[in-house]
Protein backbone atom coordinates (compact mmCIF):
# COMPACT_ATOMS: atom_id res chain seq x y z
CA UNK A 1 110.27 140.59 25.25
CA UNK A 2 113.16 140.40 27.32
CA UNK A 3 115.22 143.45 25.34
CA UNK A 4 112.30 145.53 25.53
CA UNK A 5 112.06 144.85 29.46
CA UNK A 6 115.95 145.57 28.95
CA UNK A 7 115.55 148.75 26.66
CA UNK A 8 113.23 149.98 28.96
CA UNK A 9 115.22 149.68 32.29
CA UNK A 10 117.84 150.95 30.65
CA UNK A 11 115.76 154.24 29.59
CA UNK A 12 114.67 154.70 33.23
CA UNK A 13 117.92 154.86 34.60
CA UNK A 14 119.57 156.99 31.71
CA UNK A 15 116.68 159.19 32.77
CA UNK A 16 118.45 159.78 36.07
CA UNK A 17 122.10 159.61 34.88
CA UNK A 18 121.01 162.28 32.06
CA UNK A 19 119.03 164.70 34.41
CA UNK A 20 120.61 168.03 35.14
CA UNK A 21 118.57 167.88 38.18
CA UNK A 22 120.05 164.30 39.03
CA UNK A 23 120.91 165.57 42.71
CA UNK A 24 117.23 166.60 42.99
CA UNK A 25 115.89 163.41 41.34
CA UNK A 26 117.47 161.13 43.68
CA UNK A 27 116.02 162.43 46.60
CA UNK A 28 112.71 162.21 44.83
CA UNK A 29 113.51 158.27 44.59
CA UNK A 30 114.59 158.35 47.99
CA UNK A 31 111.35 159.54 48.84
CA UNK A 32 109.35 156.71 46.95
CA UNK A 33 111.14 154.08 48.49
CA UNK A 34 111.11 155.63 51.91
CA UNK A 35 107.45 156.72 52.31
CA UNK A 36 106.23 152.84 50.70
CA UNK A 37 108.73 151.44 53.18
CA UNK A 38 107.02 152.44 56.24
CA UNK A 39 103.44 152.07 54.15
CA UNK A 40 103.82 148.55 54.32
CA UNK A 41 104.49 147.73 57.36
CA UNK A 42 100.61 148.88 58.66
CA UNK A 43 99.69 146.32 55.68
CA UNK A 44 102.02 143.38 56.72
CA UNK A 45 102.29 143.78 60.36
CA UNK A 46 98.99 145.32 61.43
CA UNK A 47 96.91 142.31 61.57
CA UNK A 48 99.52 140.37 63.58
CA UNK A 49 99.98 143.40 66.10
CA UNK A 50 96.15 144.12 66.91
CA UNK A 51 95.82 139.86 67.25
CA UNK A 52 98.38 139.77 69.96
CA UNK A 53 97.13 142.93 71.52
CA UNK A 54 93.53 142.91 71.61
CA UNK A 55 92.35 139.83 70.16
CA UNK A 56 90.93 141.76 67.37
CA UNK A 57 90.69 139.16 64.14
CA UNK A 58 89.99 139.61 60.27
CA UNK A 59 86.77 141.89 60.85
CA UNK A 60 87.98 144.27 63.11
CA UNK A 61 91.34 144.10 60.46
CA UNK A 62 89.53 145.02 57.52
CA UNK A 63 87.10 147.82 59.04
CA UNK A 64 90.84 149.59 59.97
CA UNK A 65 91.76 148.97 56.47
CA UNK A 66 88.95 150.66 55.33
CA UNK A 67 89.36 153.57 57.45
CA UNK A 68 92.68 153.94 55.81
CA UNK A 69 91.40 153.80 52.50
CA UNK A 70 88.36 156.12 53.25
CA UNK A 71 90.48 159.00 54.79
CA UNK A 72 92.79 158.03 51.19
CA UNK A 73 89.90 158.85 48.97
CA UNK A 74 88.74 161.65 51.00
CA UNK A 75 92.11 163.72 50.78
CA UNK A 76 93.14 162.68 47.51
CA UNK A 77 89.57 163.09 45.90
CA UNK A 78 88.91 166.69 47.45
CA UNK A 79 91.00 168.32 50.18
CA UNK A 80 95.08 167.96 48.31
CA UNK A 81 94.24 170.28 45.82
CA UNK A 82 93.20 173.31 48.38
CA UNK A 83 95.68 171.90 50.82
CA UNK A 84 98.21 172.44 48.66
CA UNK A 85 97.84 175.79 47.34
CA UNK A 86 97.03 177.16 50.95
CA UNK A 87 100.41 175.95 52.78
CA UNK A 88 102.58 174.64 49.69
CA UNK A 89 103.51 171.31 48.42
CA UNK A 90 106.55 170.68 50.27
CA UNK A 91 105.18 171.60 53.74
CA UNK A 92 102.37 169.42 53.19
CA UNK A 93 104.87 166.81 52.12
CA UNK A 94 106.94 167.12 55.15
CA UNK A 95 103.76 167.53 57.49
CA UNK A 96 102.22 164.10 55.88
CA UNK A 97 105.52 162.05 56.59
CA UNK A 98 105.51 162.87 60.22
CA UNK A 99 101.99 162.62 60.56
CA UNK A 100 102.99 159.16 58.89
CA UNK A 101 105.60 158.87 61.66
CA UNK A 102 103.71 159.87 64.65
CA UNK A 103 101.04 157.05 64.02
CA UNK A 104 103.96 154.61 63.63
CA UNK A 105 105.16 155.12 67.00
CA UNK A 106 101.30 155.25 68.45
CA UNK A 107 101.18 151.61 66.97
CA UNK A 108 104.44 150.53 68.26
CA UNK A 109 103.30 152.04 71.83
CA UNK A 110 99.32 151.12 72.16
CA UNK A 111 98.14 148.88 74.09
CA UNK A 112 94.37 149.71 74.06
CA UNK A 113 92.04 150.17 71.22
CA UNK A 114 91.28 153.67 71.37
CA UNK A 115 95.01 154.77 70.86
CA UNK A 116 95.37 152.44 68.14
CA UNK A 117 92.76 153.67 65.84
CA UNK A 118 94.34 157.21 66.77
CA UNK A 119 97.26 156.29 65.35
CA UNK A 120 95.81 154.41 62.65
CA UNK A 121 93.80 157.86 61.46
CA UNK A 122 97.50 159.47 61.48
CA UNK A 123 98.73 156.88 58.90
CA UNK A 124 95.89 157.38 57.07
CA UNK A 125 96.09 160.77 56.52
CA UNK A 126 99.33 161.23 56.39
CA UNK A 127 99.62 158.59 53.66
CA UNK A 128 96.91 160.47 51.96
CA UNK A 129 99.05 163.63 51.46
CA UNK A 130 102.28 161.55 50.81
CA UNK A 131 100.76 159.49 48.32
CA UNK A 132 100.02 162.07 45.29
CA UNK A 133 102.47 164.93 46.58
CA UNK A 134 105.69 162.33 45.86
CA UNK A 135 104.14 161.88 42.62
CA UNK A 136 103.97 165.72 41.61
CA UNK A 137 107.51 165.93 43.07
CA UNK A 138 108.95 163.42 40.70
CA UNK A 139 107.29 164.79 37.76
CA UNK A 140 108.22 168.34 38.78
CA UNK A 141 111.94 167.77 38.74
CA UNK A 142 111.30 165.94 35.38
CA UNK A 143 112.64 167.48 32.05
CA UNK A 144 109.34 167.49 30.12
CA UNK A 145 110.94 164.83 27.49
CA UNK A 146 111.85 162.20 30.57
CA UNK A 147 108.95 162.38 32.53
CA UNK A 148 107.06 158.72 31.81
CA UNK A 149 110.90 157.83 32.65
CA UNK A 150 111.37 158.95 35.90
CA UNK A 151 107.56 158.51 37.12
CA UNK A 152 108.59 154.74 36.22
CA UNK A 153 111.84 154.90 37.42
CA UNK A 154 110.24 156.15 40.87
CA UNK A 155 107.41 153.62 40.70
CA UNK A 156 110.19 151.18 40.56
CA UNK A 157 111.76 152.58 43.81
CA UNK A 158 108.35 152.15 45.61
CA UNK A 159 108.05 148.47 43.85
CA UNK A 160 111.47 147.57 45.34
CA UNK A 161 110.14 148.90 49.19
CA UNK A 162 107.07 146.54 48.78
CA UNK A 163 109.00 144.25 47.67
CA UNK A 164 111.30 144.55 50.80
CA UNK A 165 109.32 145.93 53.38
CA UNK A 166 106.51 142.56 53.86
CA UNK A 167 110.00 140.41 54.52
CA UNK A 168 111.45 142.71 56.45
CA UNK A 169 108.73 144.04 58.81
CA UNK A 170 107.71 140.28 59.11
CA UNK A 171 111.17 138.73 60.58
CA UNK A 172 111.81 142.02 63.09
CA UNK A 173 108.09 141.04 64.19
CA UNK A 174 108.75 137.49 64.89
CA UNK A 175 112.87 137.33 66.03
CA UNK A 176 112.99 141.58 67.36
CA UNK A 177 109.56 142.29 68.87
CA UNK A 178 106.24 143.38 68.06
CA UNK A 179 107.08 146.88 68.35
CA UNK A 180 110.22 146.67 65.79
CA UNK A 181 108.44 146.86 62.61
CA UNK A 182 106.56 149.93 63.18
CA UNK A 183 109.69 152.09 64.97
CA UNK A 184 111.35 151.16 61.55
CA UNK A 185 108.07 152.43 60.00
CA UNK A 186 108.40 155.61 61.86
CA UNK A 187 112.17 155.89 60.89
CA UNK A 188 111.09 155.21 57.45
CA UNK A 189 109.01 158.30 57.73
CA UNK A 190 111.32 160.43 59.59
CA UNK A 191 113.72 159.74 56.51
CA UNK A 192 111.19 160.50 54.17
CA UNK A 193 110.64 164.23 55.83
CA UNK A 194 113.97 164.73 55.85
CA UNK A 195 114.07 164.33 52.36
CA UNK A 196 111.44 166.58 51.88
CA UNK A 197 113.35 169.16 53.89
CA UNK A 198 116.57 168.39 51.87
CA UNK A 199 114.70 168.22 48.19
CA UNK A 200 113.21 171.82 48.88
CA UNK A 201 116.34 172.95 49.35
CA UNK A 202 117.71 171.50 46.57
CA UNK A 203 115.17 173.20 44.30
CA UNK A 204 115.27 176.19 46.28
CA UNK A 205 111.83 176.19 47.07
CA UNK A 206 111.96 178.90 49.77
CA UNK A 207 108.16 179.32 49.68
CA UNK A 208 106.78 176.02 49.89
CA UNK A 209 105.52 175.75 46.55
C-alpha cells in the first residue's frame, strides 16, 4: 500500500516537473491552495465570529451555511455554463475571487446582521464561480496524457489549505483578533485574483476565454 501511495505521489509531481506548461501549472496550484485558504476560514471561524457579535448560535449558523451551499448549487448547477461563455473563464475567475474578497472584509467589518449576511451572499457566490472554474483551469493547462495527475496534484494543493487554514484561522482568532482570520481570508482571495490575472497571461488568453 504504502509504494502505491508512494508511486502515486511521485506521478503527481512528475506531472508538474514534466509539463511544458510547468510555469502555467503552478499558478493553477497556487490558485487551489489560495482560493480553499480563504474558503475555510467562513467554515472554521464563522460560527465563533457571529457568537461574539450577535449572539447568533448553531441555528442561525447552519441556515448561513445553507445559504452558502444554495447559492453553490444554484451557480454551479445552471448559471457557470452561460456565465462563462458570455464574459470568459478567466474574468469570471478573477471577478469570483474578489467577490470572494469583498465578503471577507464585510465579515471582518460587520457588526450588525444585515451586513453580515451581505457579505456572506458575496462568499457564496463568489465561491460558486471559483469552485468549478479552478478546476477547468487545471485541466486546461493539462497535457491530455497527465490530466488525472495534475487534477490530483491540485486537489492535493487544496487538501494541504484545509489542512492549514482551520489551525491557522483558529489561533489569529483567539491570540490576533476576531477580525484577523477573515482579512487573511480576503488576502487569500486577493492572491488568488492575482493569479488569475497572472495565469491569463501566461497562456495568453487575451480574450478571456
Amino acid at each position: 500500500v504504502e509504494k502505491r501511495v508512494e508511486a502515486k505521489s511521485q506521478t503527481r509531481w512528475s506531472a508538474l516537473q514534466d509539463s511544458p506548461r510547468r510555469k502555467a501549472l503552478g499558478m493553477v496550484l497556487g490558485l487551489f491552495f489560495a482560493v480553499f485558504l480563504s474558503m475555510t476560514t467562513l467554515q472554521v471561524a464563522f460560527a465563533l465570529l457571529v457568537q461574539s457579535r450577535l449572539g447568533w448560535g448553531s441555528k442561525e449558523v447552519g441556515y448561513t451555511f445553507a445559504v452558502v451551499g444554495g447559492l453553490g448549487m444554484v451557480i454551479q448547477g445552471g448559471l457557470i455554463g452561460p456565465l462563462s461563455r458570455a464574459a470568459g473563464e478567466f474574468r469570471l475567475m478573477i471577478c469570483g475571487a474578489l467577490l470572494l474578497a469583498g465578503g471577507m472584509a464585510g465579515l471582518a467589518v460587520s457588526w450588525q446582521a444585515l451586513p453580515m449576511m451581505a457579505s456572506v451572499v458575496l462568499v457564496g457566490v463568489g465561491t460558486g464561480f471559483l469552485q468549478p472554474l479552478i478546476s477547468s483551469q487545471a485541466s486546461q493547462v493539462a497535457p491530455p496524457a497527465q490530466q488525472g495527475a495534475v487534477l490530483g496534484l491540485a486537489q492535493s494543493c487544496g487538501g494541504l489549505a484545509r489542512t492549514v487554514g482551520p489551525v491557522a484561522s483558529g489561533w489569529m482568532y483567539a491570540s490576533w483578533s476576531t477580525q484577523a482570520p477573515f482579512l487573511t481570508g480576503m488576502v487569500s482571495a486577493l492572491a488568488a485574483a492575482g493569479l488569475g490575472l497572472l495565469l491569463r497571461r501566461e497562456t495568453g488568453d487575451d480574450a478571456g476565454r
